[in-house]
PDB file of N, CA and C in Angstrom:
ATOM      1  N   UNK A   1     124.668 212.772 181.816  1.00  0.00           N
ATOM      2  CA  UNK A   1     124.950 211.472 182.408  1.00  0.00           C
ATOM      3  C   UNK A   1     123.938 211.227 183.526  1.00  0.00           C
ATOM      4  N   UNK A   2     123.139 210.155 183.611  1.00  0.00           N
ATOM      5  CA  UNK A   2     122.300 210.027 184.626  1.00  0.00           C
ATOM      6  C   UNK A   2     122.924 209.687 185.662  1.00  0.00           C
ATOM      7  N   UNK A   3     122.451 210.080 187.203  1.00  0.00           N
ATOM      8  CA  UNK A   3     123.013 210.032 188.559  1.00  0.00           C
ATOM      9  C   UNK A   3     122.040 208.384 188.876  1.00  0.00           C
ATOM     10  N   UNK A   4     122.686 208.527 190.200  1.00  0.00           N
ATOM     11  CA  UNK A   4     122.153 207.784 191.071  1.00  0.00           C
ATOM     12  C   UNK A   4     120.564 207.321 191.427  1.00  0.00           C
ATOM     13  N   UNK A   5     119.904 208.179 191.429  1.00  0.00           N
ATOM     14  CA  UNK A   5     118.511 208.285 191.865  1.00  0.00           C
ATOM     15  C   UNK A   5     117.994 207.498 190.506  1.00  0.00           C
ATOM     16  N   UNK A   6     118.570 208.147 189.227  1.00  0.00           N
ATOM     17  CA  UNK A   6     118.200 207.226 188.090  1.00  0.00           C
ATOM     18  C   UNK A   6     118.111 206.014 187.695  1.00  0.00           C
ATOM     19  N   UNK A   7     119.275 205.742 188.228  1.00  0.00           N
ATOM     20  CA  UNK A   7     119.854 204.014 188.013  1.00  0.00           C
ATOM     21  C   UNK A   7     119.117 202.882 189.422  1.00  0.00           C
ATOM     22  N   UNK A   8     118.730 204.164 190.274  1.00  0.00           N
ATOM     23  CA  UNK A   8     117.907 202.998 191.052  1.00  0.00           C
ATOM     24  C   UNK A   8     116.230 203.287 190.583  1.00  0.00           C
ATOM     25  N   UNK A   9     116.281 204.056 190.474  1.00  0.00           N
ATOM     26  CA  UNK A   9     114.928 203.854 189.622  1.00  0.00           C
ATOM     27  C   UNK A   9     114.586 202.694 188.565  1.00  0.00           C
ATOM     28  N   UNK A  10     115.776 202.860 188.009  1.00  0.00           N
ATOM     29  CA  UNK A  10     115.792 201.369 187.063  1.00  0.00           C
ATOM     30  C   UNK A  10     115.663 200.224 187.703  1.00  0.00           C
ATOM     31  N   UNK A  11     116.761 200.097 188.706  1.00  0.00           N
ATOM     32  CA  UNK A  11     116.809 198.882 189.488  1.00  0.00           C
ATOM     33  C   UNK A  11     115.556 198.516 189.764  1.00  0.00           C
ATOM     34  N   UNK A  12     114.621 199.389 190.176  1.00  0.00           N
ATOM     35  CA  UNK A  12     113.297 198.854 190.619  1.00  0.00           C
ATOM     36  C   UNK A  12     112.439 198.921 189.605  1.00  0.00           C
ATOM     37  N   UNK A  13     112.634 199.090 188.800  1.00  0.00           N
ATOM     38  CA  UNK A  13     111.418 198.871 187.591  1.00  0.00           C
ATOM     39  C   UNK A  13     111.895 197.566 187.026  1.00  0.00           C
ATOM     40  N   UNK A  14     113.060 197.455 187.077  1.00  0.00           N
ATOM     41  CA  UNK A  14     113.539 195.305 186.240  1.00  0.00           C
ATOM     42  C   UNK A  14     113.174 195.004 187.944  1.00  0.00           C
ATOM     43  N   UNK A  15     113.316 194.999 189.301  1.00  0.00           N
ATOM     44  CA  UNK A  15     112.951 194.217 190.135  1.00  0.00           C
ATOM     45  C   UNK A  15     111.522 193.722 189.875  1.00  0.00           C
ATOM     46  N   UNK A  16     110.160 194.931 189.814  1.00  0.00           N
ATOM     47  CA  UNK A  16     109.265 194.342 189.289  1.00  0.00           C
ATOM     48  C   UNK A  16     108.645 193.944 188.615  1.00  0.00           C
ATOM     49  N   UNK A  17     109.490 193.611 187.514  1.00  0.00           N
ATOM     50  CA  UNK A  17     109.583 192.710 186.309  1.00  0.00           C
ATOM     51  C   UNK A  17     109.633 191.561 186.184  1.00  0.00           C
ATOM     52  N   UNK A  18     110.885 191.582 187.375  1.00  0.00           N
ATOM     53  CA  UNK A  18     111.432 189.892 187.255  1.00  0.00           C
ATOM     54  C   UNK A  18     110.104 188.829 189.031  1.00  0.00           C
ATOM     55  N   UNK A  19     109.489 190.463 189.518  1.00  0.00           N
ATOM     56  CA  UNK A  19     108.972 189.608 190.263  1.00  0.00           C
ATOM     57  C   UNK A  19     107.720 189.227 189.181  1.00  0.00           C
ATOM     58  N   UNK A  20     107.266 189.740 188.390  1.00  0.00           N
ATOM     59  CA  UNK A  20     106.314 189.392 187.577  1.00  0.00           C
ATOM     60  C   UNK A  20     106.254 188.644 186.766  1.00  0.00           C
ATOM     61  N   UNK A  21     107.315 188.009 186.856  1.00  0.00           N
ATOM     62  CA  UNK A  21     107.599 187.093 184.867  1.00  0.00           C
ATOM     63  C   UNK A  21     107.679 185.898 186.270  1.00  0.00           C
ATOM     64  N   UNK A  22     106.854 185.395 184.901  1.00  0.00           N
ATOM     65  CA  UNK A  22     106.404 183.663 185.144  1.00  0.00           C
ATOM     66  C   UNK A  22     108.127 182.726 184.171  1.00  0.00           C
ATOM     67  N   UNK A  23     108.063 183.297 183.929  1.00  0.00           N
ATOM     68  CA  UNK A  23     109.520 182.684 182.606  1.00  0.00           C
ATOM     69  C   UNK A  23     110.794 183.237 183.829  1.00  0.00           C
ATOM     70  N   UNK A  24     111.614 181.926 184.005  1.00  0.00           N
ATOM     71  CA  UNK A  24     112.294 181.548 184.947  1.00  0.00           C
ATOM     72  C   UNK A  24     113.741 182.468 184.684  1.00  0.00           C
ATOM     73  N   UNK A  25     114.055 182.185 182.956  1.00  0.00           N
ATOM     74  CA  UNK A  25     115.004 182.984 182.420  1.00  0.00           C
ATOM     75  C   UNK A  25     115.184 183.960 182.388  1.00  0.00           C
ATOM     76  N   UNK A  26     113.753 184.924 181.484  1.00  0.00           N
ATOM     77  CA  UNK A  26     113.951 185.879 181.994  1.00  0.00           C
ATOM     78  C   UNK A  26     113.570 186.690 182.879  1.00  0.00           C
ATOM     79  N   UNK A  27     113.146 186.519 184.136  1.00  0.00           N
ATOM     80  CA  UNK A  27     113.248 186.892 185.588  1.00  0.00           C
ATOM     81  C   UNK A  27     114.598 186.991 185.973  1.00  0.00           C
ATOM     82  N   UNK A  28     115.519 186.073 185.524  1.00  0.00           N
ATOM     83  CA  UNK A  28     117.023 186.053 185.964  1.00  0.00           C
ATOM     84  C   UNK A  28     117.697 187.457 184.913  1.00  0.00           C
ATOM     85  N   UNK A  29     117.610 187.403 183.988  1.00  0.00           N
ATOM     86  CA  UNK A  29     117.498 188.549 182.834  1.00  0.00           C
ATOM     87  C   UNK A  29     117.330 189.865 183.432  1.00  0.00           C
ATOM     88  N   UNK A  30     116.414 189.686 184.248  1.00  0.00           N
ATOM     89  CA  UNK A  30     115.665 191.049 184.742  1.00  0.00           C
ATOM     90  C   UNK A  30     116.985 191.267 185.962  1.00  0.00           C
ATOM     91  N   UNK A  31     116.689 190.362 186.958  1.00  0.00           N
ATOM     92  CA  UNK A  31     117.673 190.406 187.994  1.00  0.00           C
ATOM     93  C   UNK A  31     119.304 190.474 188.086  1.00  0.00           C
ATOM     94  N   UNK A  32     119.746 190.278 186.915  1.00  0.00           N
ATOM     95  CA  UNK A  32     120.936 190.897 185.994  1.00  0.00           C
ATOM     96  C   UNK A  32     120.840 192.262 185.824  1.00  0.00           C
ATOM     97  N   UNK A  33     120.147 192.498 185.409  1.00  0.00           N
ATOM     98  CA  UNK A  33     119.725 194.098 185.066  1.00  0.00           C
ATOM     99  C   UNK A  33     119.699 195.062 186.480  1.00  0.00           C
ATOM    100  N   UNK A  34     118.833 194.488 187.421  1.00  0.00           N
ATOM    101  CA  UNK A  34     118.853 195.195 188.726  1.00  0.00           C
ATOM    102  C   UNK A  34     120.235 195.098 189.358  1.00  0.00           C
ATOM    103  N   UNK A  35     120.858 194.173 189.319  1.00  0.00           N
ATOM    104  CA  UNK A  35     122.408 193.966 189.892  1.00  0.00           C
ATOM    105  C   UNK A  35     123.203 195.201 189.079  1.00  0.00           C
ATOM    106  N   UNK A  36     122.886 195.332 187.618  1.00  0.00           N
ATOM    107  CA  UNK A  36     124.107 195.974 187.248  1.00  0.00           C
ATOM    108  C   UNK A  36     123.577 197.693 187.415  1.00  0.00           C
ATOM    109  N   UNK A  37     122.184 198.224 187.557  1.00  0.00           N
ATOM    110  CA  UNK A  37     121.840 199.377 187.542  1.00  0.00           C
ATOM    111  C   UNK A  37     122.212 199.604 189.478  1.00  0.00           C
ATOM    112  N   UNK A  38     121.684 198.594 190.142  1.00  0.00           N
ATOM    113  CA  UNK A  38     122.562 198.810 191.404  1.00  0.00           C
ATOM    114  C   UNK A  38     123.963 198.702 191.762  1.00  0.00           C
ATOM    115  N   UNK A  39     124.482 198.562 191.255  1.00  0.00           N
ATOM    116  CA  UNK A  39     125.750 198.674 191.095  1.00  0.00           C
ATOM    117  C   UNK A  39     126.141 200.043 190.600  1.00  0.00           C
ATOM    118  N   UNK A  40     124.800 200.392 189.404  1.00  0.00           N
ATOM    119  CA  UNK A  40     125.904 201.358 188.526  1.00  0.00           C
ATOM    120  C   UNK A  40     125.056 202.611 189.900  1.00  0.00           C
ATOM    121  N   UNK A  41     124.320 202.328 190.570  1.00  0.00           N
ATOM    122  CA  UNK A  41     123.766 203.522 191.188  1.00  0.00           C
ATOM    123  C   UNK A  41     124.847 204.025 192.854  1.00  0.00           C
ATOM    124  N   UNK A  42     125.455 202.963 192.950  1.00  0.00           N
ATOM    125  CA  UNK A  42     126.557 202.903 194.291  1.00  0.00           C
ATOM    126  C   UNK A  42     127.939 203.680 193.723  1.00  0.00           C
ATOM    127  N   UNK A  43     128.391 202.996 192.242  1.00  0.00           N
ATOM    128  CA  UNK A  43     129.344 203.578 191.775  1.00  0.00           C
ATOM    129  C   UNK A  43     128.559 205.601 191.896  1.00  0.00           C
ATOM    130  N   UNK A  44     127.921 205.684 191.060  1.00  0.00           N
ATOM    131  CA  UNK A  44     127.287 207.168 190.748  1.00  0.00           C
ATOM    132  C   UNK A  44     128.008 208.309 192.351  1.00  0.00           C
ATOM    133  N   UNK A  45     126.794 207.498 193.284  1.00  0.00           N
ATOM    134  CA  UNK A  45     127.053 207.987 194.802  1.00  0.00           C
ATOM    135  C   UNK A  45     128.435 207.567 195.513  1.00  0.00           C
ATOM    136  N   UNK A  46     129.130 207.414 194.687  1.00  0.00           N
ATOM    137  CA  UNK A  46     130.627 206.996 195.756  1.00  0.00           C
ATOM    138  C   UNK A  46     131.286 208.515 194.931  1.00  0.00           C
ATOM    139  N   UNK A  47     130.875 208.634 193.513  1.00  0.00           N
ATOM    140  CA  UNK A  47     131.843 209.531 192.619  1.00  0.00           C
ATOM    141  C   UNK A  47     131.297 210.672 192.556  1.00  0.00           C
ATOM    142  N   UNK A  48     132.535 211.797 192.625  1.00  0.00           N
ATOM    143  CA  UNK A  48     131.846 213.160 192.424  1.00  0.00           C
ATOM    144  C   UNK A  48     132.250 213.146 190.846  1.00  0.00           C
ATOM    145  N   UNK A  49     132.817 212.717 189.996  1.00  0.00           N
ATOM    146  CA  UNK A  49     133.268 212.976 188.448  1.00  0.00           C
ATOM    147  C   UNK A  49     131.684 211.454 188.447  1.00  0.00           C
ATOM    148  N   UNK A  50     130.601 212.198 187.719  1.00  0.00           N
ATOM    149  CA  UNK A  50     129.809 211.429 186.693  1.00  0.00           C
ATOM    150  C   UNK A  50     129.688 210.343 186.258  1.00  0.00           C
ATOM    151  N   UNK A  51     131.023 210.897 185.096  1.00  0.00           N
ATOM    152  CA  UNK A  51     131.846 209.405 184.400  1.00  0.00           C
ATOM    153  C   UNK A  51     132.262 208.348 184.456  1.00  0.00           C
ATOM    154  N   UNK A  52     132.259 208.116 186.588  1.00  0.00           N
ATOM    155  CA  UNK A  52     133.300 207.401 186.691  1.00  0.00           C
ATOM    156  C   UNK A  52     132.315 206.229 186.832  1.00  0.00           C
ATOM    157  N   UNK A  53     130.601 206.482 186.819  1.00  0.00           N
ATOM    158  CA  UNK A  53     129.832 205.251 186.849  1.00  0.00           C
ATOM    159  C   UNK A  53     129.875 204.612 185.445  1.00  0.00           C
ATOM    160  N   UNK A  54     130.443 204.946 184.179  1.00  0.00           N
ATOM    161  CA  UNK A  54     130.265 204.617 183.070  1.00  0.00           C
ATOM    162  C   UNK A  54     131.191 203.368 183.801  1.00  0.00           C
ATOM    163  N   UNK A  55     132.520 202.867 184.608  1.00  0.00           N
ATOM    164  CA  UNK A  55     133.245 202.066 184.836  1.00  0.00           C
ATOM    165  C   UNK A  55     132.452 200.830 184.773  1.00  0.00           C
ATOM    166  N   UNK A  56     131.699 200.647 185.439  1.00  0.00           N
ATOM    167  CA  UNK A  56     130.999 199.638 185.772  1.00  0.00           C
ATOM    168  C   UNK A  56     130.864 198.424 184.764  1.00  0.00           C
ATOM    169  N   UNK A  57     130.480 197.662 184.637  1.00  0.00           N
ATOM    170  CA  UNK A  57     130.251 196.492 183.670  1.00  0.00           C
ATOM    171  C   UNK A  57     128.958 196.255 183.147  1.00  0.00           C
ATOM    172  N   UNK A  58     127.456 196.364 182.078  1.00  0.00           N
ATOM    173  CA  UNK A  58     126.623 196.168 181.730  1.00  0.00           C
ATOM    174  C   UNK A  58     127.051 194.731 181.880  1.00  0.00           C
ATOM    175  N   UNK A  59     125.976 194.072 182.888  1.00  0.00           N
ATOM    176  CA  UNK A  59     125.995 192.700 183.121  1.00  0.00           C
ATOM    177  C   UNK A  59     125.302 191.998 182.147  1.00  0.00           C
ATOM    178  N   UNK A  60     124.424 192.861 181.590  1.00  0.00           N
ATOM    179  CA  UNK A  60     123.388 191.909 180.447  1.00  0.00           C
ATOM    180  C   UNK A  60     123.836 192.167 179.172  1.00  0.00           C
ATOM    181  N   UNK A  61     124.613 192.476 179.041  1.00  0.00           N
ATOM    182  CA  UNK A  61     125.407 192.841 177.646  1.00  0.00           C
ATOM    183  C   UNK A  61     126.406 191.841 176.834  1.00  0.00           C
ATOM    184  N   UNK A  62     126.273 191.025 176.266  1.00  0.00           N
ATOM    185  CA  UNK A  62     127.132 189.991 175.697  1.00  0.00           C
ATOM    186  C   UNK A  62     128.268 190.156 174.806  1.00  0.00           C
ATOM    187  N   UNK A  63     129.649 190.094 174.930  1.00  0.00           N
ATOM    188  CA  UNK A  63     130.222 190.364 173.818  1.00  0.00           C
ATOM    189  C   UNK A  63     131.097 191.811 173.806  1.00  0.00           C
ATOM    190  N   UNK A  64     131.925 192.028 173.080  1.00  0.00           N
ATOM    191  CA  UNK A  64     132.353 193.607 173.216  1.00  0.00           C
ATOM    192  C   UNK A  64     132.129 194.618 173.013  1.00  0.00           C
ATOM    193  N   UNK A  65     130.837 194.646 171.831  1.00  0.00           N
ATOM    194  CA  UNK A  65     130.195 195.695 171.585  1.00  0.00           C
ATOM    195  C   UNK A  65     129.641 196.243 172.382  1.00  0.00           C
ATOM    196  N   UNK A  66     129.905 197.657 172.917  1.00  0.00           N
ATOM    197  CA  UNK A  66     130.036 198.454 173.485  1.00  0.00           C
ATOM    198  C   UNK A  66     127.970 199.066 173.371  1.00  0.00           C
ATOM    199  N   UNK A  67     127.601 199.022 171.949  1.00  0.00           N
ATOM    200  CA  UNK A  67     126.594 199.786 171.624  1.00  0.00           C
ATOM    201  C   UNK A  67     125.606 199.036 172.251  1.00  0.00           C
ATOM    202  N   UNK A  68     125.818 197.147 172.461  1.00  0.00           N
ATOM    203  CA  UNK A  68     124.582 196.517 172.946  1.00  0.00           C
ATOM    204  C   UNK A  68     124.400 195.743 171.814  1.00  0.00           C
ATOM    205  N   UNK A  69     125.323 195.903 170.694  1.00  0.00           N
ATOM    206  CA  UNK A  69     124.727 195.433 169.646  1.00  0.00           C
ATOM    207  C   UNK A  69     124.916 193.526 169.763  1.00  0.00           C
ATOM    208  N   UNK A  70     125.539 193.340 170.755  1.00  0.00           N
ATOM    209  CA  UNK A  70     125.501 191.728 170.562  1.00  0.00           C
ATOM    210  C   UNK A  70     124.545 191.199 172.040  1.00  0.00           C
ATOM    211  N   UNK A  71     123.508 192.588 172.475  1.00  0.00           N
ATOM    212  CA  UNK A  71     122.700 192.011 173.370  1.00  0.00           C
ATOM    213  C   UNK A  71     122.222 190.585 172.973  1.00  0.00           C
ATOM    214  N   UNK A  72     122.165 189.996 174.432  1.00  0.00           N
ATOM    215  CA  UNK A  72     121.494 188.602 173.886  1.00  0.00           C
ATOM    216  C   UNK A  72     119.516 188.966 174.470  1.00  0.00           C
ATOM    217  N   UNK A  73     118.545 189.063 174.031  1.00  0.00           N
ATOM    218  CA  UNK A  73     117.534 189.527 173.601  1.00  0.00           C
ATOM    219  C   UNK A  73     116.442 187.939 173.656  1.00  0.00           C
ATOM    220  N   UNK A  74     116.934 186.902 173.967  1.00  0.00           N
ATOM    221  CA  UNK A  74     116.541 185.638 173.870  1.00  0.00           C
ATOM    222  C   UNK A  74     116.040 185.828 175.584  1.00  0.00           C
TER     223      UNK A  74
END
């Protein structure tokens, strides 16, 4: 299960993404992404059980499929 240090690592790789994209949408796309990997990186560091960052919500994830499979990709 990846920790903390991971998920902000992410956070900052979609931050300079979305500072880089000329496309308005997905810059916001990106900044979805940094919200929910910062998020999932606060949950990580609040919990000593791992798992308990799986709680969190994939903000860019549409739908109930769990796998991503109804990512919206647009």
């Amino acid at each position: 299960m990846p920790n903390a240090d991971y998920y902000r690592r992410q956070a900052e790789v979609f931050r300079r993404l979305a500072q880089a994209s000329h496309d308005r949408a997905i810059a916001e796309r990106f900044n979805m992404m940094v919200r929910d990997f910062t998020a999932k990186a606060k949950a990580a560091e609040r919990s000593d059980d791992p798992d308990t960052c799986a709680e969190v919500p994939d903000l860019h994830v549409i739908g109930d499929d769990p796998s991503g499979g109804d990512m919206d990709r647009d």
